[in-house]
C-alpha atoms as a PDB file:
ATOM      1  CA  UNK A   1       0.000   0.000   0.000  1.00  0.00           C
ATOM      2  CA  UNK A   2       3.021   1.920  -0.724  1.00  0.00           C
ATOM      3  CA  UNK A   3       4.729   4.166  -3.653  1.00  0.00           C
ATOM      4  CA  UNK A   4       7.433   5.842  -3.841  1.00  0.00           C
ATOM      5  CA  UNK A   5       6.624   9.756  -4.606  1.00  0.00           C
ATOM      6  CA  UNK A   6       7.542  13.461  -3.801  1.00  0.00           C
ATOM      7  CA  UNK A   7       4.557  15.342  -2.817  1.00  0.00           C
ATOM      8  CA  UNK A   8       3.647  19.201  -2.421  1.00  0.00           C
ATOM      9  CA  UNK A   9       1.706  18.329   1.046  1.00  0.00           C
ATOM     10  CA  UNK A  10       4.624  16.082   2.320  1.00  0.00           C
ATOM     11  CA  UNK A  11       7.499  18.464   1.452  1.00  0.00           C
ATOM     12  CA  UNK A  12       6.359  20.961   3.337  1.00  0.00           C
ATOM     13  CA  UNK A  13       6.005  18.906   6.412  1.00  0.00           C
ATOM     14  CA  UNK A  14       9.276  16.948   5.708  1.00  0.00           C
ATOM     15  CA  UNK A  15      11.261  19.807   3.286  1.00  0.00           C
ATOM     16  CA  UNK A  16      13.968  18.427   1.260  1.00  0.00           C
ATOM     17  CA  UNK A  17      13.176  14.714   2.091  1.00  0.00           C
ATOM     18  CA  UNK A  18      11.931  12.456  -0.298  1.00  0.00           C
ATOM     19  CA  UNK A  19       8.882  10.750   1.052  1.00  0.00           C
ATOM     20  CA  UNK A  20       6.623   7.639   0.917  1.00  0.00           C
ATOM     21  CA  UNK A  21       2.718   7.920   0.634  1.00  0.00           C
ATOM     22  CA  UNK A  22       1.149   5.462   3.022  1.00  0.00           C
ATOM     23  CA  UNK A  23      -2.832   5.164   1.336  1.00  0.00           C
ATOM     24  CA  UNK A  24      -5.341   3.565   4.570  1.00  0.00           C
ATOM     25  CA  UNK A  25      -7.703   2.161   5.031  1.00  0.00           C
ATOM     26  CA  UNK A  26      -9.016   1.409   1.386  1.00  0.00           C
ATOM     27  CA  UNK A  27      -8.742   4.075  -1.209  1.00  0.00           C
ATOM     28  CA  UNK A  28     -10.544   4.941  -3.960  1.00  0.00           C
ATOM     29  CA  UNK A  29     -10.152   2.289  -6.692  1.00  0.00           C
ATOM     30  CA  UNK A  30      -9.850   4.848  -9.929  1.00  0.00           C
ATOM     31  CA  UNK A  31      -6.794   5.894  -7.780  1.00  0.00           C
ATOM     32  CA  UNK A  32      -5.764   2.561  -6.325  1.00  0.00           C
ATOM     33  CA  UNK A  33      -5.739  -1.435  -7.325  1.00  0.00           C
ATOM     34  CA  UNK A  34      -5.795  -4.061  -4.858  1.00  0.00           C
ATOM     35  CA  UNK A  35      -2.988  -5.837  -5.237  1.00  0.00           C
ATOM     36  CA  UNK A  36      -3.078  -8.716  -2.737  1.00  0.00           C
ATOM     37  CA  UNK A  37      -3.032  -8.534   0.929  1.00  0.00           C
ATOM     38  CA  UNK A  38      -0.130  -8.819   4.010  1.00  0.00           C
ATOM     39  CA  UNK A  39       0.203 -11.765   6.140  1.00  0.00           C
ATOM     40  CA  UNK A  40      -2.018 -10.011   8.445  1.00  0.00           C
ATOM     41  CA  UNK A  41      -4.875  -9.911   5.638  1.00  0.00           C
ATOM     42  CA  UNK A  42      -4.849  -6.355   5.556  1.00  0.00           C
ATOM     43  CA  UNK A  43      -5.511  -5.184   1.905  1.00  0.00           C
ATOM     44  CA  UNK A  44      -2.548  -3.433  -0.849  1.00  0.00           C
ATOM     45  CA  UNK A  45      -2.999  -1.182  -3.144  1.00  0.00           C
ATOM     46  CA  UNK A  46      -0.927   0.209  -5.639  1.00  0.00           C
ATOM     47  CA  UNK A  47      -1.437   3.827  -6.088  1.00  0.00           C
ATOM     48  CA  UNK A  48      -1.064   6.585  -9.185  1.00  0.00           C
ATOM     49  CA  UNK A  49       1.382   9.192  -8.369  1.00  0.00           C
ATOM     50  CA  UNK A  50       0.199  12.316  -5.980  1.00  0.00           C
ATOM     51  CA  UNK A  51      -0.839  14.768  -9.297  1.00  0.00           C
ATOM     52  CA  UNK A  52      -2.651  11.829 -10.425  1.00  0.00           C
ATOM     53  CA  UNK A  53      -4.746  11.362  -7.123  1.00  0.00           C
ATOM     54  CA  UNK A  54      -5.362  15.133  -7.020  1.00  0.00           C
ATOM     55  CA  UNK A  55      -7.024  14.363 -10.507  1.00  0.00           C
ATOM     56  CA  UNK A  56      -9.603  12.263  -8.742  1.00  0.00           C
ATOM     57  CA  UNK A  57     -10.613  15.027  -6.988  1.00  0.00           C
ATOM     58  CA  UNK A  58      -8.421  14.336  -3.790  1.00  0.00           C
ATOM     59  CA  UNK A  59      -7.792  17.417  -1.973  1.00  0.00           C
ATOM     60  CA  UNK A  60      -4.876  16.617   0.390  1.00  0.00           C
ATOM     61  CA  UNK A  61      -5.728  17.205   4.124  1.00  0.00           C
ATOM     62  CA  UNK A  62      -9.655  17.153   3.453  1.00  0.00           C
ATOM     63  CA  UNK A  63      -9.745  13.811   1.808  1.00  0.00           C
ATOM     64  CA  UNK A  64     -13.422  12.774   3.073  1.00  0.00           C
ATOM     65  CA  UNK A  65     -15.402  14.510   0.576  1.00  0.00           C
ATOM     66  CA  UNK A  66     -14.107  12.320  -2.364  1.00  0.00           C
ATOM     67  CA  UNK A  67     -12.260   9.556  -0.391  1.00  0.00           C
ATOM     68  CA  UNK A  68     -13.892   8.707   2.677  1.00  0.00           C
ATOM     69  CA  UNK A  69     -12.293   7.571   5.007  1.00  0.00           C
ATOM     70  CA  UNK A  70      -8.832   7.930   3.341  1.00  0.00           C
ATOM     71  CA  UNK A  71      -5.297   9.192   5.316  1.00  0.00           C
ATOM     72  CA  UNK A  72      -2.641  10.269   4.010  1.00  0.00           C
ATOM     73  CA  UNK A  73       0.720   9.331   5.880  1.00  0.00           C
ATOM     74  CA  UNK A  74       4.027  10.938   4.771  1.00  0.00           C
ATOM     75  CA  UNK A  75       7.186   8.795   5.478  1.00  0.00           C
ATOM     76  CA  UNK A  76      10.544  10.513   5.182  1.00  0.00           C
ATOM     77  CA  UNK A  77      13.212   8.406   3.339  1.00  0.00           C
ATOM     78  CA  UNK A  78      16.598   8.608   3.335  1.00  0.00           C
ATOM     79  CA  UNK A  79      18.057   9.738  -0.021  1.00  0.00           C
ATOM     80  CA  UNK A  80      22.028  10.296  -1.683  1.00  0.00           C
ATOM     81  CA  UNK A  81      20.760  13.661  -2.600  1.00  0.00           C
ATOM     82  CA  UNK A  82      19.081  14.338   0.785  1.00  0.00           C
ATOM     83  CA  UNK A  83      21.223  17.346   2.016  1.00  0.00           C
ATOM     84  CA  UNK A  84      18.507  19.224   3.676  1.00  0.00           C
ATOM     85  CA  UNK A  85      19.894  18.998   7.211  1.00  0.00           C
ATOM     86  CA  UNK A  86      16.585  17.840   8.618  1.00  0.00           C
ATOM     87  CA  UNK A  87      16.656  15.710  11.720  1.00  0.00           C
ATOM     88  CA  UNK A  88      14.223  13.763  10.113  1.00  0.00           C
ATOM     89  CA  UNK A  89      16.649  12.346   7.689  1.00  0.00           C
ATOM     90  CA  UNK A  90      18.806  11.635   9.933  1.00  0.00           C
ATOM     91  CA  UNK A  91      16.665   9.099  12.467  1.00  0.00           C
ATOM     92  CA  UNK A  92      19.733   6.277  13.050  1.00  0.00           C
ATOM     93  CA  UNK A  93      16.781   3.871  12.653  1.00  0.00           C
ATOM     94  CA  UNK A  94      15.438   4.728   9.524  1.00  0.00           C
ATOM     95  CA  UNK A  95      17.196   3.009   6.773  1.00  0.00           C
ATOM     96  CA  UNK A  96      18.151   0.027   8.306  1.00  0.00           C
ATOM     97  CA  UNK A  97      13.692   0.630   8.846  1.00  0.00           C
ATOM     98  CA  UNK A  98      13.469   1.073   5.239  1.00  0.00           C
ATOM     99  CA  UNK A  99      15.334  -2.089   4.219  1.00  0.00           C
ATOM    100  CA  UNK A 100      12.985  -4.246   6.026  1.00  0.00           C
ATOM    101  CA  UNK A 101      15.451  -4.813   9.306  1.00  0.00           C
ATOM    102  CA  UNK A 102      12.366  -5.443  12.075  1.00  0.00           C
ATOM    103  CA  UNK A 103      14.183  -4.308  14.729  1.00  0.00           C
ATOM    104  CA  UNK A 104      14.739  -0.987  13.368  1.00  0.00           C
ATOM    105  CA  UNK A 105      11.118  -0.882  12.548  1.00  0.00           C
ATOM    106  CA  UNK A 106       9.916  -1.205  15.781  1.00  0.00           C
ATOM    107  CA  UNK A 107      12.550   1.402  17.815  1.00  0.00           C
ATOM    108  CA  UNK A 108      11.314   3.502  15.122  1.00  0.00           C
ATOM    109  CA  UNK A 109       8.016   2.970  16.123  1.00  0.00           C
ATOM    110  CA  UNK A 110       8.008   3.588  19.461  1.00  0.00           C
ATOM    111  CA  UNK A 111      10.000   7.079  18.489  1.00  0.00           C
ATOM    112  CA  UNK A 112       7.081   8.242  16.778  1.00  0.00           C
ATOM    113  CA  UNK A 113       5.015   6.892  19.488  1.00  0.00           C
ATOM    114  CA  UNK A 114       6.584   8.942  22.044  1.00  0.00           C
ATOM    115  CA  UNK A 115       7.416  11.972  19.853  1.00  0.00           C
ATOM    116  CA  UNK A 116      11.741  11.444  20.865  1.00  0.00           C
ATOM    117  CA  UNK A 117      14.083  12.707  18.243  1.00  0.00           C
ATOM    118  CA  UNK A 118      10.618  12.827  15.656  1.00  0.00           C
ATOM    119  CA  UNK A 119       7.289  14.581  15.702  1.00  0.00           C
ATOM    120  CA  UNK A 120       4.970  12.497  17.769  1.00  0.00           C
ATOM    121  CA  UNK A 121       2.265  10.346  15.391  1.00  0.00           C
ATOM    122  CA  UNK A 122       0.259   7.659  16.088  1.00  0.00           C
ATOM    123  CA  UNK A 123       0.004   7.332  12.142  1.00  0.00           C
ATOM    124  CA  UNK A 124       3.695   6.743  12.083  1.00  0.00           C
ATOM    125  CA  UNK A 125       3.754   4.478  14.846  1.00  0.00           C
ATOM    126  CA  UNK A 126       1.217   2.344  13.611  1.00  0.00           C
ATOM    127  CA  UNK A 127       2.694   2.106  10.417  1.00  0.00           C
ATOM    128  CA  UNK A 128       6.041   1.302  11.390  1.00  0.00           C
ATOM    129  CA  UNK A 129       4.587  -1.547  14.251  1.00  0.00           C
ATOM    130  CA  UNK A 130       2.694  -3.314  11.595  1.00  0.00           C
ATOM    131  CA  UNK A 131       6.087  -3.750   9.789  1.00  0.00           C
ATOM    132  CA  UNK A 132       7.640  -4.948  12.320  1.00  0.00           C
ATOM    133  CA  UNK A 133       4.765  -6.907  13.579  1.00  0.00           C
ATOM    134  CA  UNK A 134       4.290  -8.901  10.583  1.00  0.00           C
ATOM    135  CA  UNK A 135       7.921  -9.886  10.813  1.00  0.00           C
ATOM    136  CA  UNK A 136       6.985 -11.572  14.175  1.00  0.00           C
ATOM    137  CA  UNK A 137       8.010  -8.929  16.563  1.00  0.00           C
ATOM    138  CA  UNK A 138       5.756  -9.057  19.895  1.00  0.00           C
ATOM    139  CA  UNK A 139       6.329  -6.024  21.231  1.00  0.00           C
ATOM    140  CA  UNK A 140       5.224  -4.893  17.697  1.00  0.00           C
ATOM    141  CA  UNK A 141       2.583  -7.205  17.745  1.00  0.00           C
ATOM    142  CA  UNK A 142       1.541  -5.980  21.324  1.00  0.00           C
ATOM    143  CA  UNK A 143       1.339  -2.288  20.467  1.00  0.00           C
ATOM    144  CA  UNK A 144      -0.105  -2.606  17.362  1.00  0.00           C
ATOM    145  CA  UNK A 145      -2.804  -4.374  19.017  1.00  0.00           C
ATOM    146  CA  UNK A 146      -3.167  -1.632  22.052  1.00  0.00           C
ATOM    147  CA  UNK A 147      -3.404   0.527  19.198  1.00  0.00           C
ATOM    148  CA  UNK A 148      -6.186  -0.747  17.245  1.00  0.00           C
ATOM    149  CA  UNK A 149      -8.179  -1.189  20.893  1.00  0.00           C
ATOM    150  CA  UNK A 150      -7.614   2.612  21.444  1.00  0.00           C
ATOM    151  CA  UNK A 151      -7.863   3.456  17.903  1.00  0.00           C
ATOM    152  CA  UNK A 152      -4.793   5.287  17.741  1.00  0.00           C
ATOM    153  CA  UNK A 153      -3.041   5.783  14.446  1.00  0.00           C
ATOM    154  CA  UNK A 154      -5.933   3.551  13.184  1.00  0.00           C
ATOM    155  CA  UNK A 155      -9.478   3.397  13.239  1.00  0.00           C
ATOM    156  CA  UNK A 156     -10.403   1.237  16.202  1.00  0.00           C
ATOM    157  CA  UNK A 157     -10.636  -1.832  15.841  1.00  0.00           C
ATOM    158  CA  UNK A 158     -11.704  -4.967  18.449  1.00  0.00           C
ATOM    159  CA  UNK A 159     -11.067  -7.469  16.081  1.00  0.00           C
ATOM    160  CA  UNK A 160      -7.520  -6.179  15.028  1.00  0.00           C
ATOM    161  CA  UNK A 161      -6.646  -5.631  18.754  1.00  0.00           C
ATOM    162  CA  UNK A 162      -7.412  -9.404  20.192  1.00  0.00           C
ATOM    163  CA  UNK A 163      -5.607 -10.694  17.145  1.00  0.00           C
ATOM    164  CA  UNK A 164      -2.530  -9.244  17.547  1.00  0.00           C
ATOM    165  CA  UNK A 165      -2.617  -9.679  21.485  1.00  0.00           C
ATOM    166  CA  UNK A 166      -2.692 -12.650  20.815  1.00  0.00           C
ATOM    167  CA  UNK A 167      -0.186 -13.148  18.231  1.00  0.00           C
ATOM    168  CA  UNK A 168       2.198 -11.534  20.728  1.00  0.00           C
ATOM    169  CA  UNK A 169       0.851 -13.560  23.766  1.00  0.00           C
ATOM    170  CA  UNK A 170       1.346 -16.769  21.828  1.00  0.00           C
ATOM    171  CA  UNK A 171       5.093 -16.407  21.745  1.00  0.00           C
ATOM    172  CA  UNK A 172       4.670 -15.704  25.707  1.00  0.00           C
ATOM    173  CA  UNK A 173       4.893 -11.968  25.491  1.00  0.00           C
ATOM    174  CA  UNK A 174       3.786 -11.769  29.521  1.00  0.00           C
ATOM    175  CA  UNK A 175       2.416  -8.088  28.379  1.00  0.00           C
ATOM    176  CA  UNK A 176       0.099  -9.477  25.555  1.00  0.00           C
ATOM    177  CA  UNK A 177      -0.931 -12.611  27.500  1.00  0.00           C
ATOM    178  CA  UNK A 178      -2.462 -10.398  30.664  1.00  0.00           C
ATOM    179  CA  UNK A 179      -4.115  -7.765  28.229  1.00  0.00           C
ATOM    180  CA  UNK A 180      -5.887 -10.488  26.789  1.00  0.00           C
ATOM    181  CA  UNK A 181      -7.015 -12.365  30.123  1.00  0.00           C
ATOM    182  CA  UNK A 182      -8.392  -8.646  30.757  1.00  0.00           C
ATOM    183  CA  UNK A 183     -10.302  -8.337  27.762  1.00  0.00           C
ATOM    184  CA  UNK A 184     -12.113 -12.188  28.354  1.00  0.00           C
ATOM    185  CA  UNK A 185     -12.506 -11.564  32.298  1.00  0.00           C
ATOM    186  CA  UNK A 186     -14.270  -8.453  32.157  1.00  0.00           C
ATOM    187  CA  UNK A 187     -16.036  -9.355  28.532  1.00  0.00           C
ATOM    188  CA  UNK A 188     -14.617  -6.080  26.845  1.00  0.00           C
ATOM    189  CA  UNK A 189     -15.567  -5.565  23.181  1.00  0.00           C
ATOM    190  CA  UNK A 190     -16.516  -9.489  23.583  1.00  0.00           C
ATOM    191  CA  UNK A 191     -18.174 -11.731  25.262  1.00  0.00           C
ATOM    192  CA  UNK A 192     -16.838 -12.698  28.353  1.00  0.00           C
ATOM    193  CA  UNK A 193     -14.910 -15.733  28.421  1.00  0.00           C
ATOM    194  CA  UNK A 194     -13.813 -16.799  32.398  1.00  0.00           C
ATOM    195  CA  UNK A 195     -11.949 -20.084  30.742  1.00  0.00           C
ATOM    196  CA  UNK A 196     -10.245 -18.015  28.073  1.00  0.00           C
ATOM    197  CA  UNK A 197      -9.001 -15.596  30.548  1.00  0.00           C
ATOM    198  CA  UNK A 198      -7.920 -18.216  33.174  1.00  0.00           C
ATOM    199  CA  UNK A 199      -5.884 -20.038  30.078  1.00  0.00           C
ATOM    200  CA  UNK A 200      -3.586 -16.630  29.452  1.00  0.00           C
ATOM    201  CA  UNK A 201      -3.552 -15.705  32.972  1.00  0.00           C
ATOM    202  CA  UNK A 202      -2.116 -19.256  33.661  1.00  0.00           C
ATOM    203  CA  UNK A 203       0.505 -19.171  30.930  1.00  0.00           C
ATOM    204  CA  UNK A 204       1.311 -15.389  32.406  1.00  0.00           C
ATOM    205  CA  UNK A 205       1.384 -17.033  35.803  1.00  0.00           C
ATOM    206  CA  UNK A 206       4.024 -19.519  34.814  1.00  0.00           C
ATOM    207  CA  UNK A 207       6.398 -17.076  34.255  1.00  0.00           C
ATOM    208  CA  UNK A 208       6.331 -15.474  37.212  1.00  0.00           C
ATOM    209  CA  UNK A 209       4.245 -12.459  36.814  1.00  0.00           C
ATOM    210  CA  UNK A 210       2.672 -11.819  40.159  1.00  0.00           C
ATOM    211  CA  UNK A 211      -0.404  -9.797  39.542  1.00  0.00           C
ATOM    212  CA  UNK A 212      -0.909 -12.831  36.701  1.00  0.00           C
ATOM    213  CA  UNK A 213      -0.415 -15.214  39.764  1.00  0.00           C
ATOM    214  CA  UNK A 214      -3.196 -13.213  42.110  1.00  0.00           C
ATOM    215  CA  UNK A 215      -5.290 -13.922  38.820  1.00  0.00           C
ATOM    216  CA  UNK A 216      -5.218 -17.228  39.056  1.00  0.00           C
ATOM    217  CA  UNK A 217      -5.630 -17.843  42.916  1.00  0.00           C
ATOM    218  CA  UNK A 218      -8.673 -15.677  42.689  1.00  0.00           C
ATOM    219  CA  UNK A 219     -10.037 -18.196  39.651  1.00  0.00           C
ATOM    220  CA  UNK A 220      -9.455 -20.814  41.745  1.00  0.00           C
ATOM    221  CA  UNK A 221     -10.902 -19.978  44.654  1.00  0.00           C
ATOM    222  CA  UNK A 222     -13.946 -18.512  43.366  1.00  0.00           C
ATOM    223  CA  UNK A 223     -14.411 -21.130  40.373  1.00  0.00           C
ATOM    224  CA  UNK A 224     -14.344 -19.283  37.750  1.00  0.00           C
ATOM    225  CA  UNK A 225     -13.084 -20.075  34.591  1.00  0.00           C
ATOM    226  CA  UNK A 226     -11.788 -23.395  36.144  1.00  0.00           C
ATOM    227  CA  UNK A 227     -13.368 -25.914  38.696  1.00  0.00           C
ATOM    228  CA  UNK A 228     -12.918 -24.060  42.309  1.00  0.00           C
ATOM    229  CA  UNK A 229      -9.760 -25.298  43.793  1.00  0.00           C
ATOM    230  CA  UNK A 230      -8.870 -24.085  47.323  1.00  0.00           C
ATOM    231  CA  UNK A 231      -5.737 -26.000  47.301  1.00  0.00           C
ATOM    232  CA  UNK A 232      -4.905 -24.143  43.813  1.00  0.00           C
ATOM    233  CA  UNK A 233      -5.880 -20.786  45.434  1.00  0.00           C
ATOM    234  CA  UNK A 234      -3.341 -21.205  48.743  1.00  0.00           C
ATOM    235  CA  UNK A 235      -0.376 -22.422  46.199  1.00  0.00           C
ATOM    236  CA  UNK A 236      -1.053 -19.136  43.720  1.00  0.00           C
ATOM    237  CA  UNK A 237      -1.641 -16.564  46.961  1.00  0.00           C
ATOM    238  CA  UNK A 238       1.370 -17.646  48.448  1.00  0.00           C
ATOM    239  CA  UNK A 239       3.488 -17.175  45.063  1.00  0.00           C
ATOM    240  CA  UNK A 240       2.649 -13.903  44.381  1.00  0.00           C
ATOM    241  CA  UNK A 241       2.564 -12.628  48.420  1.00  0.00           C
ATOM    242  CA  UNK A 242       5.924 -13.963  48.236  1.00  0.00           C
ATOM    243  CA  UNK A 243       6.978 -11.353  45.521  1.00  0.00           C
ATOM    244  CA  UNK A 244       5.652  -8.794  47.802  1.00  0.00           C
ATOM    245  CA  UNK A 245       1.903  -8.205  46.229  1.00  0.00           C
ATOM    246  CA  UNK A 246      -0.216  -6.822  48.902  1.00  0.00           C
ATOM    247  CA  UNK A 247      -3.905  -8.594  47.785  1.00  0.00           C
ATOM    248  CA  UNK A 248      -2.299 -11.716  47.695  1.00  0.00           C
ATOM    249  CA  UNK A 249      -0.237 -11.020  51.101  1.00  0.00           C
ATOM    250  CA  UNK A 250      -4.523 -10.298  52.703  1.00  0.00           C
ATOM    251  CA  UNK A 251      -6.218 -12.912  50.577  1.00  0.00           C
ATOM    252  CA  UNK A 252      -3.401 -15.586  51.539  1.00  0.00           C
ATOM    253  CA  UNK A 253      -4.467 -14.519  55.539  1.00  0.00           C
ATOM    254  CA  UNK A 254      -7.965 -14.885  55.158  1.00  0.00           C
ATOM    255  CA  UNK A 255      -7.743 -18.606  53.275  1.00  0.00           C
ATOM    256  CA  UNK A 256      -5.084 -19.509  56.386  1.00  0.00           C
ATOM    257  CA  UNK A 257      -7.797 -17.883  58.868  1.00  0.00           C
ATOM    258  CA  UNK A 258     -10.634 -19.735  57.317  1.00  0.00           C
ATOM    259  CA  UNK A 259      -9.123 -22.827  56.599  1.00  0.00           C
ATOM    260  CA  UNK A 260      -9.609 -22.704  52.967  1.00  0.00           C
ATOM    261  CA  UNK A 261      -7.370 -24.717  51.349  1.00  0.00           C
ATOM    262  CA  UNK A 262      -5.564 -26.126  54.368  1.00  0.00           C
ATOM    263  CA  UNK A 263      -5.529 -26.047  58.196  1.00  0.00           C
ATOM    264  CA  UNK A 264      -6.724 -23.115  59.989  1.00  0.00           C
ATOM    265  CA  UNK A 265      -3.350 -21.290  61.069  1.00  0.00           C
ATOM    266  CA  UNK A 266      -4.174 -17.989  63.313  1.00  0.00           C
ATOM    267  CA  UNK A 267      -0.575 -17.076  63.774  1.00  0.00           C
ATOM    268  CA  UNK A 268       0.458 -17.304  59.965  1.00  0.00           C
ATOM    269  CA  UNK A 269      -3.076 -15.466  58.862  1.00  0.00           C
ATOM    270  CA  UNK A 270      -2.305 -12.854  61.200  1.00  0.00           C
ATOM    271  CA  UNK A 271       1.347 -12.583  60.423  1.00  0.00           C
ATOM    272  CA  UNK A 272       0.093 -12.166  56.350  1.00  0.00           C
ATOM    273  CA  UNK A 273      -2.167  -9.409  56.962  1.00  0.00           C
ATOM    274  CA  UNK A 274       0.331  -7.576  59.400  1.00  0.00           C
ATOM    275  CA  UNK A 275       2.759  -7.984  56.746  1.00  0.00           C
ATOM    276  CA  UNK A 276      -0.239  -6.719  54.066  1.00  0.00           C
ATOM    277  CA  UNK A 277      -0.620  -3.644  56.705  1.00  0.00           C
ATOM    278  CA  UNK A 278       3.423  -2.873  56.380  1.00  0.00           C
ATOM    279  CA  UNK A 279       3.310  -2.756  52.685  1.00  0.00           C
ATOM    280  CA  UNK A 280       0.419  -0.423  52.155  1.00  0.00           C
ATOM    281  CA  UNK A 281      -3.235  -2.451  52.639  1.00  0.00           C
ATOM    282  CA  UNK A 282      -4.899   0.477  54.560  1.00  0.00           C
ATOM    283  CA  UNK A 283      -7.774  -1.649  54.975  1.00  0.00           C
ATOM    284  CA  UNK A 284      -6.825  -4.810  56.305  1.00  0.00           C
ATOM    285  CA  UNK A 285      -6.620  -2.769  59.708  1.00  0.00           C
ATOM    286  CA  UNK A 286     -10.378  -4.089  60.963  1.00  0.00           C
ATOM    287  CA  UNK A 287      -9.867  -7.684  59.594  1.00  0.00           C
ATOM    288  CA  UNK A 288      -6.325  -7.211  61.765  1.00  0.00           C
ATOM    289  CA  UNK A 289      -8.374  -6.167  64.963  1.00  0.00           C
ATOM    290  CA  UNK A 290     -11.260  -8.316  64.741  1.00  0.00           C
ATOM    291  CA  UNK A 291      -8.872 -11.851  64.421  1.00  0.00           C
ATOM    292  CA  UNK A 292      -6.534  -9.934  67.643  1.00  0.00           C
ATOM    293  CA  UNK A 293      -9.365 -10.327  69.517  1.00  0.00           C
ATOM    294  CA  UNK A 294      -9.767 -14.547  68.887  1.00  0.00           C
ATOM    295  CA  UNK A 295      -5.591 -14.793  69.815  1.00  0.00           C
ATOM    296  CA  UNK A 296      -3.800 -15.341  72.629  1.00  0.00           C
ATOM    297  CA  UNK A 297      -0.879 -13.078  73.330  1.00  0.00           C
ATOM    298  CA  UNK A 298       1.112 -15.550  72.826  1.00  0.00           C
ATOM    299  CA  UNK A 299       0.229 -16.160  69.003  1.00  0.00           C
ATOM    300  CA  UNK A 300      -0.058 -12.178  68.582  1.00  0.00           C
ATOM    301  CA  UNK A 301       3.640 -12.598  69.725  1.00  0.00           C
ATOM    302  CA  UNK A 302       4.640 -15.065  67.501  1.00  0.00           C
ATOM    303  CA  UNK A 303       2.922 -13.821  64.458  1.00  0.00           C
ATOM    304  CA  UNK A 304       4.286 -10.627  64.728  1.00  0.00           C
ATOM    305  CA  UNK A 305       8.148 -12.193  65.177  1.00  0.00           C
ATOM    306  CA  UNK A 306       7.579 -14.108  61.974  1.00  0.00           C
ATOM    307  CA  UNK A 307       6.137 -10.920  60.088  1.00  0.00           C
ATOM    308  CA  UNK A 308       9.183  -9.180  61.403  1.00  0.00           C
ATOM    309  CA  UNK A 309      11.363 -12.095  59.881  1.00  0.00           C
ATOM    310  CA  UNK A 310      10.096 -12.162  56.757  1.00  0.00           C
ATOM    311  CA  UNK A 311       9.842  -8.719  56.113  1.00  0.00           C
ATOM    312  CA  UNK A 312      13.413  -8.087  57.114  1.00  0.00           C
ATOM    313  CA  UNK A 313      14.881 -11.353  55.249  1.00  0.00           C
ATOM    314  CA  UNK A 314      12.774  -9.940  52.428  1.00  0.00           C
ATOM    315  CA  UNK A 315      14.478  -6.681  52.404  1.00  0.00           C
ATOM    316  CA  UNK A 316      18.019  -7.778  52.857  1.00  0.00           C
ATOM    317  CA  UNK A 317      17.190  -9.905  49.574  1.00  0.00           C
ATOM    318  CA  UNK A 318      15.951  -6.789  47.600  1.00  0.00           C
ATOM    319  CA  UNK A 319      19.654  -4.840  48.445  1.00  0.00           C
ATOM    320  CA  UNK A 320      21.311  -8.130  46.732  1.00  0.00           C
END
C-alpha cells in the first residue's frame, strides 16, 4: 500500500526529504488497485502518483469529501541527494527501517510513538509496528494491538486488537498474555470468556508475573473459569505474596484464617495481613483487629516475630 513519490503536502512537512505515501484504510479504486493482501490480511494497493490522485478530486488534508475515510501518511526516506539537514533524515533507525530490518522498525516505532528525536504520530507508529509486527516482533505485535483497541493511528478496531494480542501472547509476550485475560474476564468488546481468561492468565502465571499469579488464585478460589480449587488458590496466593503483592499477602491470611485450602493457622493469617498492613493495605486494619481479639498473646507474639522475619529477610534480599 506503498509508492514511492515526492509530494507538495509532504514536502512541506518533511522539506527536502523524499517521502513515501502510506494510502489507509481502502482508497478509492480509480486511484488505487488491490494488489493482494499482508500476512495479516490487511488489503494493498498500488497507487497513481500524488498529481494523479489530485485528478480524482483528492484534496490533500480534506480527503473525506471524495475519499472517505482515506489518510494520508508521509514517510521521510533517506536519499544520496538528501542534504537538507533535517533531523528527520537523519533518524539512526530509519534506513536500516526502510530495508525491512524489524528491529529498526519497531525502535522507530516507538520514536514516533513517544514523539523522541521525531514529531509524535500515532500514524507513524502504527505504520512502522505493523512492519515490524508482521515480521513476528511481539512487542510490535503488542502495540499494534493496544493501538487498534484505542484506535490510535488507526481506526479502532476490536477485532484487530485481540488478534494481535494474541499473536504476541502466543510467543509468551507476559504483556500481551495479561491484556488479553483482561479483555475475556471483564467481557470487553466481547463476550466474556472466564476459561479463556484463566488459560492466558495461567501461561502469564508460569512465568512469574505476580499480579498474573493473584489472577489465578482468585479463579481458583472462586471457580471461575476453572473448577474451584482451594488448594490451587493457597499455592497461587502464596506465590505472588511472596513477591511482595499486597492482595495476595490479605487474601493468603484470610484462606489460612478460614481454613480454605488447608488447616486453619491464626498465627500465619495474622502474620500475612500484618505484613499486608506494612506494605500499604490500609484496609486490612479491621480484619487485623477483629482476628486480635480470637488470639492469645502468645500467638499475637509469635505472628508478629515471623512478620518481622520475613519482612526483614525480604528486604536484605531486595539490596542483593
Amino acid at each position: 500500500n506503498t509508492v514511492a513519490n515526492t509530494a507538495k503536502y509532504c514536502g512541506a512537512k518533511y522539506p527536502g526529504s523524499s517521502v513515501k505515501i502510506v494510502v489507509t484504510p481502502e482508497p478509492h479504486q480509480e486511484c488505487c488497485k488491490p494488489t493482494g493482501e499482508t500476512p495479516s490480511g490487511q488489503p494493498t494497493y498500488s497507487c497513481k502518483p500524488i498529481d494523479a490522485l489530485e485528478a480524482c478530486k483528492m484534496t490533500i488534508g480534506n480527503t473525506r469529501s471524495a475519499l472517505p475515510g482515506l489518510n494520508i501518511i508521509c514517510i521521510p526516506e533517506l536519499a544520496e541527494n538528501n542534504r537538507s539537514g533535517s533531523p528527520i533524515a537523519h533518524i539512526p533507525e530509519q534506513e536500516a527501517a526502510e530495508r525491512g530490518d524489524p528491529v529498526a522498525q519497531h525502535n522507530l516505532g516507538v520514536k514516533y510513538l513517544n514523539g523522541r528525536d521525531v514529531p509524535k504520530s500515532y500514524a507513524m507508529a502504527a505504520y512502522w509496528f505493523m512492519q515490524a509486527a508482521e515480521q513476528g516482533i511481539s512487542f510490535s505485535q503488542f502495540n499494534l494491538g493496544d493501538m487498534y483497541a484505542k484506535g490510535k493511528g488507526v481506526k479502532r478496531d476490536p477485532k484487530q486488537a485481540i488478534l494481535w494480542f494474541r499473536k504476541s501472547a502466543e510467543q509468551d509476550y507476559i504483556g500481551a498474555q495479561m491484556r488479553l485475560a483482561k479483555i475475556y474476564r471483564e467481557g470487553t468488546d466481547v463476550r466474556r470468556n472466564p476459561g479463556e481468561a484463566f488459560k492466558w492468565d495461567k501461561r502469564a502465571a508460569a512465568q512469574g508475573n505476580k499480579t498474573a499469579l493473584f489472577n489465578v488464585a482468585l479463579a481458583y478460589e472462586n471457580g471461575d473459569g476453572v473448577p474451584r480449587d482451594y488448594g490451587q488458590a493457597r499455592i497461587n496466593y502464596e506465590k505472588a505474596a511472596k513477591q511482595s503483592y499486597t492482595p495476595a499477602m490479605t487474601n493468603l491470611g484470610f484462606m489460612h484464617a478460614a481454613g480454605r485450602g488447608g488447616q486453619q493457622n491464626s498465627v500465619e493469617a495474622m502474620k500475612w495481613y500484618r505484613l499486608a498492613a506494612a506494605l500499604g493495605d490500609r484496609g486490612v486494619g479491621k480484619t487485623i483487629n477483629s482476628l486480635s481479639q480470637l488470639m492469645t498473646k502468645e500467638q499475637l507474639e509469635t505472628a508478629e516475630k515471623l512478620a518481622e522475619h520475613w519482612y526483614t529477610a525480604h528486604l536484605v534480599k531486595m539490596k542483593e
